[in-house]
N, C-alpha and C. Protein backbone atom coordinates (compact mmCIF):
# COMPACT_ATOMS: atom_id res chain seq x y z
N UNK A 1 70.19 96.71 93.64
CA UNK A 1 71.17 97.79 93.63
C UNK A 1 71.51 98.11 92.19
N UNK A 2 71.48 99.17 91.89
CA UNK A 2 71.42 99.89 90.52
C UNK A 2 73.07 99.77 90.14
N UNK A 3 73.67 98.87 89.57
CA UNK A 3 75.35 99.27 89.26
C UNK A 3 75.76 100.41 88.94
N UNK A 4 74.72 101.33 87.45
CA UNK A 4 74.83 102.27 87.24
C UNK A 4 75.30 103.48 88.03
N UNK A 5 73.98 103.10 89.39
CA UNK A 5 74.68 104.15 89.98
C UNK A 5 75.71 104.25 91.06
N UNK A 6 75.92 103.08 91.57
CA UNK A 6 76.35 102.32 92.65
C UNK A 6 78.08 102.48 92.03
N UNK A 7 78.03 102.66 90.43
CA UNK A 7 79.48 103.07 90.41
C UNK A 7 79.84 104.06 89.42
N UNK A 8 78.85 105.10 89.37
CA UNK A 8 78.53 106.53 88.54
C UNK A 8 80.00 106.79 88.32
N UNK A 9 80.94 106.75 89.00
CA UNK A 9 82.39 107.39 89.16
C UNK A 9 83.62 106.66 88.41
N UNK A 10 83.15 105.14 87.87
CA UNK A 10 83.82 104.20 87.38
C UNK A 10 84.90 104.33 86.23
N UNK A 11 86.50 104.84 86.85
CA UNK A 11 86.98 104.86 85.17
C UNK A 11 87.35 106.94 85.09
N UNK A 12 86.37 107.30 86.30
CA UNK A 12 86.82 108.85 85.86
C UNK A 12 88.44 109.31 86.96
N UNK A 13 89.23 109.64 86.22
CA UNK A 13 90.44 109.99 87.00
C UNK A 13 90.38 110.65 88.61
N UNK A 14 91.20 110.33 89.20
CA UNK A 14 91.15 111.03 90.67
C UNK A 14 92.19 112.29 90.31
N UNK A 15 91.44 113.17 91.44
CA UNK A 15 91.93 114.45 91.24
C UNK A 15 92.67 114.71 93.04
N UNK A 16 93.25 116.30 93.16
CA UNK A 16 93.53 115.89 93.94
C UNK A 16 92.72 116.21 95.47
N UNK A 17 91.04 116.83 95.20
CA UNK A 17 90.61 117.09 95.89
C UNK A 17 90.02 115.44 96.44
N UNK A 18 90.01 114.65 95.39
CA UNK A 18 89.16 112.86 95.62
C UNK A 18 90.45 112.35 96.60
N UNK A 19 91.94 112.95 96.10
CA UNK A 19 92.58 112.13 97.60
C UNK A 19 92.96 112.53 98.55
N UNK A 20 92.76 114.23 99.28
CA UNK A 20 92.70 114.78 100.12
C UNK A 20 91.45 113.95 101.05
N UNK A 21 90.54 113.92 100.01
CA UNK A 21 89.43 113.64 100.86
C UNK A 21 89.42 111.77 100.78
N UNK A 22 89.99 111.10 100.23
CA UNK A 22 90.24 109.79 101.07
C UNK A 22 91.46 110.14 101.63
N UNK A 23 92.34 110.26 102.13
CA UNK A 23 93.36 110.63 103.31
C UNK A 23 92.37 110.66 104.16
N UNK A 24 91.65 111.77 104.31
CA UNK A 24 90.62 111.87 105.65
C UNK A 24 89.63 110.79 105.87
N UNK A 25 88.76 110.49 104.84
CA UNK A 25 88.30 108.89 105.02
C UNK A 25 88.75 107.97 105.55
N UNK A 26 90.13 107.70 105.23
CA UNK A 26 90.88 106.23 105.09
C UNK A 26 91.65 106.22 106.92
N UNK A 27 92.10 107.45 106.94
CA UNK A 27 93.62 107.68 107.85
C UNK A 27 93.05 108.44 109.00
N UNK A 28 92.11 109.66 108.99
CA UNK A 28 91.85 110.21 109.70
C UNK A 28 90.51 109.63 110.32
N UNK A 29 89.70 109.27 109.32
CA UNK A 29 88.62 108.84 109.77
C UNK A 29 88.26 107.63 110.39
N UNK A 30 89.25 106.68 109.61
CA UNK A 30 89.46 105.28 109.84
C UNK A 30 88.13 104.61 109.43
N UNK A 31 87.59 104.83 108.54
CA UNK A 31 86.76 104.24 107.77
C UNK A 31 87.36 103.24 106.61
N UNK A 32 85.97 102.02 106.70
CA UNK A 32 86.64 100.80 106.29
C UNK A 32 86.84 101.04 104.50
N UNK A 33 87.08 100.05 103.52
CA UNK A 33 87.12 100.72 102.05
C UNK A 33 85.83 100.26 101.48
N UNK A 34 84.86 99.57 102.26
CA UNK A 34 83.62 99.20 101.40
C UNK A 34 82.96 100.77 101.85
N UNK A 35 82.57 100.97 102.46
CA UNK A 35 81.66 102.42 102.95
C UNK A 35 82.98 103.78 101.78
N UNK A 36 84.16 104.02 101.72
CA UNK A 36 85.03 104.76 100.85
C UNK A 36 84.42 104.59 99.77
N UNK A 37 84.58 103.14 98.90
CA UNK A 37 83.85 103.12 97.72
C UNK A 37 82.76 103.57 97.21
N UNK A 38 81.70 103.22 98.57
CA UNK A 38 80.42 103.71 97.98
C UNK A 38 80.53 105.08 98.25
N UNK A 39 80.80 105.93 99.00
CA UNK A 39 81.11 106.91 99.06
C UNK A 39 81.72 108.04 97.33
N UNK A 40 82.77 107.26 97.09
CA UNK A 40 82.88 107.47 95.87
C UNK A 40 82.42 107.14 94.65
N UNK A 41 81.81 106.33 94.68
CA UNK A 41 80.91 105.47 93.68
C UNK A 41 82.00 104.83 92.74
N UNK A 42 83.18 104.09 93.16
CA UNK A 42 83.98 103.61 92.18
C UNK A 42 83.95 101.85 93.43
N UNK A 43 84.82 101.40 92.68
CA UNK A 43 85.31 99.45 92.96
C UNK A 43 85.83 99.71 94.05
N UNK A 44 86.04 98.83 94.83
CA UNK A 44 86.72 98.77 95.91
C UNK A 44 88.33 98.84 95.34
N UNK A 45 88.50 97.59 94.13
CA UNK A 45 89.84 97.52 93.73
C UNK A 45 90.13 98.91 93.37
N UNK A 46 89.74 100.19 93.05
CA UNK A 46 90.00 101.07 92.21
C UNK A 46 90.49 102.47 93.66
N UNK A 47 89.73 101.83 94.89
CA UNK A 47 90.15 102.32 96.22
C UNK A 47 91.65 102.26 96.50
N UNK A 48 91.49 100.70 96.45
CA UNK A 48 92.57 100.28 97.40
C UNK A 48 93.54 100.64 96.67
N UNK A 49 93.90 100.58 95.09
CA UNK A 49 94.52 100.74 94.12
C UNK A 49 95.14 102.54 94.45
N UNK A 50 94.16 103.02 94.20
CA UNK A 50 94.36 104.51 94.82
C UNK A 50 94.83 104.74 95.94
N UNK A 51 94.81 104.06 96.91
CA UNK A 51 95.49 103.80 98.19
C UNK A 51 96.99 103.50 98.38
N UNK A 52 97.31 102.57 97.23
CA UNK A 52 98.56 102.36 97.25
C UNK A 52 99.22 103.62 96.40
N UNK A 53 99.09 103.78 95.69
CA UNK A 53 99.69 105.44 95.05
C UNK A 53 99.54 106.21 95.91
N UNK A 54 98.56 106.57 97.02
CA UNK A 54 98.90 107.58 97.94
C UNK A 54 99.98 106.97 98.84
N UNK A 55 100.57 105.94 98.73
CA UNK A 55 101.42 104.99 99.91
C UNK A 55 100.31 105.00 100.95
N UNK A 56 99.20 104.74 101.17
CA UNK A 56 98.48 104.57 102.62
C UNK A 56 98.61 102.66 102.79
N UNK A 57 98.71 102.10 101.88
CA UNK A 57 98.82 101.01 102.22
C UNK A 57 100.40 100.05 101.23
N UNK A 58 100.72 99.17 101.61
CA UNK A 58 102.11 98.98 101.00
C UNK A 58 101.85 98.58 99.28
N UNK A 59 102.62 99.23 98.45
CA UNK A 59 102.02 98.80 97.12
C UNK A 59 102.24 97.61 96.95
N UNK A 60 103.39 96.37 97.83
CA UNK A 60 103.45 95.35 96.76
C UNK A 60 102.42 94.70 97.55
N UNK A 61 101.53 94.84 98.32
CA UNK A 61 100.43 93.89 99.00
C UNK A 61 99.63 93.21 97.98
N UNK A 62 99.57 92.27 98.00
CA UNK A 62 98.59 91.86 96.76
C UNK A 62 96.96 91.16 97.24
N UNK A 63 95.90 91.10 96.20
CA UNK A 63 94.25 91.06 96.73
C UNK A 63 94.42 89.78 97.56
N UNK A 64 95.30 89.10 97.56
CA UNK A 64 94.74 87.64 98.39
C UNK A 64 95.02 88.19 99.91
N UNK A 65 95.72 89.30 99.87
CA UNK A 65 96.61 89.36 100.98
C UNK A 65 95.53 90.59 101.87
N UNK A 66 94.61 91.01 101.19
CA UNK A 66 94.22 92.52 101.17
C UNK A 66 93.30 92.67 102.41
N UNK A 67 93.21 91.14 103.40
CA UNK A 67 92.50 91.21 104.22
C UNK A 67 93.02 91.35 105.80
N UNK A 68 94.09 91.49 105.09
CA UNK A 68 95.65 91.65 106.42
C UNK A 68 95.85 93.15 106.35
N UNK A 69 95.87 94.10 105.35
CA UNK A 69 96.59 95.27 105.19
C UNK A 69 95.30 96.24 104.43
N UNK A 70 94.17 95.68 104.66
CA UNK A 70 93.34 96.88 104.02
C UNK A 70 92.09 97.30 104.66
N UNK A 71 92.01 97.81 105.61
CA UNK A 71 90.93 98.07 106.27
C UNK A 71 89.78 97.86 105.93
N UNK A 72 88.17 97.23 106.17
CA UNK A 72 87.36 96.84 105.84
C UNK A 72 87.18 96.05 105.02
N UNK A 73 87.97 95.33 104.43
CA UNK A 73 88.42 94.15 103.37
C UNK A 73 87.14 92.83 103.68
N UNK A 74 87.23 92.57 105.03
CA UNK A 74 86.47 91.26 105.09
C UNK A 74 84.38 91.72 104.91
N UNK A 75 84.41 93.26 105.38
CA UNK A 75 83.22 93.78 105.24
C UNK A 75 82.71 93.84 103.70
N UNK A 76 83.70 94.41 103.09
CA UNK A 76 83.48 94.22 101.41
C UNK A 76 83.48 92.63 101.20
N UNK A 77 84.34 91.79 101.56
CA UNK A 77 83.73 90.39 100.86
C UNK A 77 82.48 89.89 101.64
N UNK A 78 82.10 90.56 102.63
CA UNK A 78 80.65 90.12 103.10
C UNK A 78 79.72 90.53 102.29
N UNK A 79 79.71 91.67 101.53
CA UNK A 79 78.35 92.39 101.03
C UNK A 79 78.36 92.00 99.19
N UNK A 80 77.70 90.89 99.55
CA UNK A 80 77.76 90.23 98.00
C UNK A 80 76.49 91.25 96.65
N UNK A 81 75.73 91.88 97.50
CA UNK A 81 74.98 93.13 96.87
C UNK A 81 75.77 94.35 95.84
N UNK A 82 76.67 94.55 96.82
CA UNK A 82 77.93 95.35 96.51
C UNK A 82 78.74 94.64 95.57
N UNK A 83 79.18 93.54 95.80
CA UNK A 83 80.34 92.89 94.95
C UNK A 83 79.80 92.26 93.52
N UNK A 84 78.31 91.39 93.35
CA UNK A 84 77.64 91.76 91.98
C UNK A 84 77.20 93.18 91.38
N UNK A 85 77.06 93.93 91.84
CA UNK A 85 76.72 95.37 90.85
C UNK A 85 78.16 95.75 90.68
N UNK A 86 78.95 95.47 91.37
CA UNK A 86 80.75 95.76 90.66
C UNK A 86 81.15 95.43 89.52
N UNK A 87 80.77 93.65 89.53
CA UNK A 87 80.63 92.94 88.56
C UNK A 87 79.62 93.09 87.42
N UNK A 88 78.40 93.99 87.49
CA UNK A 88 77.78 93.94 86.37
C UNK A 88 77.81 95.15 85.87
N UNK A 89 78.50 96.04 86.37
CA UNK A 89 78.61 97.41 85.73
C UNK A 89 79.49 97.19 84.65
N UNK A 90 79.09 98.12 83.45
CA UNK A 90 79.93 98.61 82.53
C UNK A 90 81.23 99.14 83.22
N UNK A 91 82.64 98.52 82.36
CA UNK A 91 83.82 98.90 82.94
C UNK A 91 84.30 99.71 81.66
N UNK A 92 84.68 101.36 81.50
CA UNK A 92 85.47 101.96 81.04
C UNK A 92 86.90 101.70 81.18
N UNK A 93 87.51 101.69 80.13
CA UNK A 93 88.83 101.29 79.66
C UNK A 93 89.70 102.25 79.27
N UNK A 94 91.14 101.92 79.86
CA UNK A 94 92.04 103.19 79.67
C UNK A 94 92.67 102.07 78.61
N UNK A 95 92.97 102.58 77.13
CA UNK A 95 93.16 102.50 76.40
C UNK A 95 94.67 102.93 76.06
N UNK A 96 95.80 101.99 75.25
CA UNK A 96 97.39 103.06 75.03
C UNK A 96 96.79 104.40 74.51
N UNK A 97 95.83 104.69 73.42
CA UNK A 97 95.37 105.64 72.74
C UNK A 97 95.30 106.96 74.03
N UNK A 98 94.25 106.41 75.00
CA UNK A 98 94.25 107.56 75.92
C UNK A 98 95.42 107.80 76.53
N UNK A 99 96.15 106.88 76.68
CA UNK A 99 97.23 107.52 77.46
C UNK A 99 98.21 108.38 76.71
N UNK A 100 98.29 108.52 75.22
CA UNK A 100 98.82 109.17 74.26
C UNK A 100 98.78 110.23 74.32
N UNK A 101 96.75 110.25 73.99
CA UNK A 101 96.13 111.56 73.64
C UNK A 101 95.63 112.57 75.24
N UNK A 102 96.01 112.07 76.61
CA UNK A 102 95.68 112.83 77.06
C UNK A 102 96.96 114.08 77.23
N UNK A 103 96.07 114.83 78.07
CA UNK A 103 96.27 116.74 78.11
C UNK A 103 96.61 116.46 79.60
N UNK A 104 96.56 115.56 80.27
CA UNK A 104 96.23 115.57 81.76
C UNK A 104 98.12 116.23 82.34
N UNK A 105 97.47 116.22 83.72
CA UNK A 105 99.07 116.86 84.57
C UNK A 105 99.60 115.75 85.21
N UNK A 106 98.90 114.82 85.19
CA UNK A 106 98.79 113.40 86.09
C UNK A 106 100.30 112.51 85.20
N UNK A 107 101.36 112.21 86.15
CA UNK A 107 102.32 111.49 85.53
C UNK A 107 102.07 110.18 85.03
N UNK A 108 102.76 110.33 83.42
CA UNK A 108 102.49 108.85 82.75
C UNK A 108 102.89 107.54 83.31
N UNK A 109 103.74 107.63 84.65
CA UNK A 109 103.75 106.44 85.24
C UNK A 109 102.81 106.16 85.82
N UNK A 110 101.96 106.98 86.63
CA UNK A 110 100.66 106.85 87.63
C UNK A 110 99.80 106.47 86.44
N UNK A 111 99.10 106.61 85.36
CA UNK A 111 98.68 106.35 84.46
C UNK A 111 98.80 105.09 83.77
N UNK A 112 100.34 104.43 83.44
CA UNK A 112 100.52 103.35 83.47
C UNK A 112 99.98 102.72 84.67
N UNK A 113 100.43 102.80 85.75
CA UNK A 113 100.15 101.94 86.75
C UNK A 113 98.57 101.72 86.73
N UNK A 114 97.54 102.79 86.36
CA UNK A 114 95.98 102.69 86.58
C UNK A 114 95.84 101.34 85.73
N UNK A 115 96.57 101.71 84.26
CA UNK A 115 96.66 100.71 83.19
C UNK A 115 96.52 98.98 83.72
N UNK A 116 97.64 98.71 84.01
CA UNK A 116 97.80 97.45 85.36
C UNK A 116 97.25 97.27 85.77
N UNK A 117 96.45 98.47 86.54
CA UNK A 117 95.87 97.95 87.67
C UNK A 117 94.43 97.13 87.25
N UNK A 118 93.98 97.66 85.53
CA UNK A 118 92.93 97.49 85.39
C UNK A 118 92.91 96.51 84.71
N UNK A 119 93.82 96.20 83.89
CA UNK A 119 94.12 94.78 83.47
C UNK A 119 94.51 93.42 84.33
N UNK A 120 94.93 93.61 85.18
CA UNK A 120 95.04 92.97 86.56
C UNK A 120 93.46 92.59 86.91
N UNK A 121 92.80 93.97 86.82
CA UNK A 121 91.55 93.40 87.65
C UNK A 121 91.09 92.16 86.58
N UNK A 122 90.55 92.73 85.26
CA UNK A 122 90.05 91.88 84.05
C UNK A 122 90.42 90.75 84.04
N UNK A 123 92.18 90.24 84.60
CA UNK A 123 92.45 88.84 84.35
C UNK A 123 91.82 88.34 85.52
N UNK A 124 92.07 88.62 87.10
CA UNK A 124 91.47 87.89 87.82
C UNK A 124 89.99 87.43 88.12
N UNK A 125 89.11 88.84 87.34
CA UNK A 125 88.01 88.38 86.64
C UNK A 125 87.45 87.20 86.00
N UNK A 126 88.42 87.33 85.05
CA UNK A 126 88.61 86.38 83.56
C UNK A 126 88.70 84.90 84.55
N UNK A 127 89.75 84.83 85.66
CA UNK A 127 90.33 83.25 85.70
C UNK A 127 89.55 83.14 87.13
N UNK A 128 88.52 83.88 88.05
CA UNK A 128 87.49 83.90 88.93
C UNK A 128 86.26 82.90 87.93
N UNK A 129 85.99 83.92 86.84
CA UNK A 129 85.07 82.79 85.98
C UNK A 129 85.49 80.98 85.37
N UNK A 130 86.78 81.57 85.10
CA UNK A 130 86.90 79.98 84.91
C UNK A 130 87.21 79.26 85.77
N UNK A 131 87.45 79.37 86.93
CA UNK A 131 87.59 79.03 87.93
C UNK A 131 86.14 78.17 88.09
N UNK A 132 84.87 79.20 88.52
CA UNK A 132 83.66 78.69 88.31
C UNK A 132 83.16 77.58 87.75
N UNK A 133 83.75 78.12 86.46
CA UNK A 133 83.10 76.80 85.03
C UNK A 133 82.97 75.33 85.06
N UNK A 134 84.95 75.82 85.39
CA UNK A 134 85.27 74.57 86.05
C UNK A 134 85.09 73.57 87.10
N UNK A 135 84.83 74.33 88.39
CA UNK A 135 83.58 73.82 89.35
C UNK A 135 82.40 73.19 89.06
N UNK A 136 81.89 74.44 88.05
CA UNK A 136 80.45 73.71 87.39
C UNK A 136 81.05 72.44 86.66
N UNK A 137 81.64 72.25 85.97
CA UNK A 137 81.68 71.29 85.17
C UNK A 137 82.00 69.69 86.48
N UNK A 138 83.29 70.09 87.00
CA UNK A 138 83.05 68.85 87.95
C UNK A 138 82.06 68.41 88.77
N UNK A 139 81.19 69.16 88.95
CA UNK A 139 80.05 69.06 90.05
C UNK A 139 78.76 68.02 88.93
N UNK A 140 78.95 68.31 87.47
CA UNK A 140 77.98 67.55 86.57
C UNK A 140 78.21 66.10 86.80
């Protein structure tokens, strides 16, 4: 699976035709968020994340929890195809700079919050790997 393309969309802002049309995905359609993602070519986290700013799912739910309150949740941790090309794609970064310099109509709190959301992802990233290491290392 090509990451490249598997997440072509990674990092580019939602507009409001991308959440008209997950409303209908998510609510109307009742489609799960692994098939949404690929659909959009972005993370699942960057779904569900978007999900909670539309209020479709409760914002303070958090990822451990995400298999109680997020539709297709256990299908995405099945498809480990999907969940390494997530992981090996190049991740674009919202930067304080961009949030300065943009022109956008999009409120600087929703913007902050993307901020979070993406640093959030990076740490549990970050402590998923050491998590690992550390496995590896006791298992020597």
């Amino acid at each position: 699976m090509d990451a490249t393309m598997v997440l072509s969309n990674r990092g580019r802002r939602w507009d409001s035709v991308d959440d008209e049309t997950l409303r209908q995905l998510y609510d109307t359609e009742e489609r799960g968020i692994l098939p949404i993602a690929k659909t959009f070519r972005r993370t699942v986290g960057a779904v569900a994340n978007r999900l909670k700013v539309l209020k479709m799912i409760r914002g303070d739910v958090r990822t451990e929890d995400y298999a109680d309150h997020v539709r297709g949740w256990g299908e995405y941790l099945a498809d480990a195809e999907f969940r390494m090309a997530e992981k090996s794609a190049a991740k674009p970064r919202t930067s304080p700079k961009r949030l300065l310099e943009t022109k956008s109509t999009q409120a600087p709190v929703d913007m902050l919050a993307e901020l979070r959301a993406e640093i959030r992802e990076e740490m549990q990233a970050g402590f998923a790997k050491l998590e690992n290491l550390i496995r590896d290392l006791l298992e020597e």
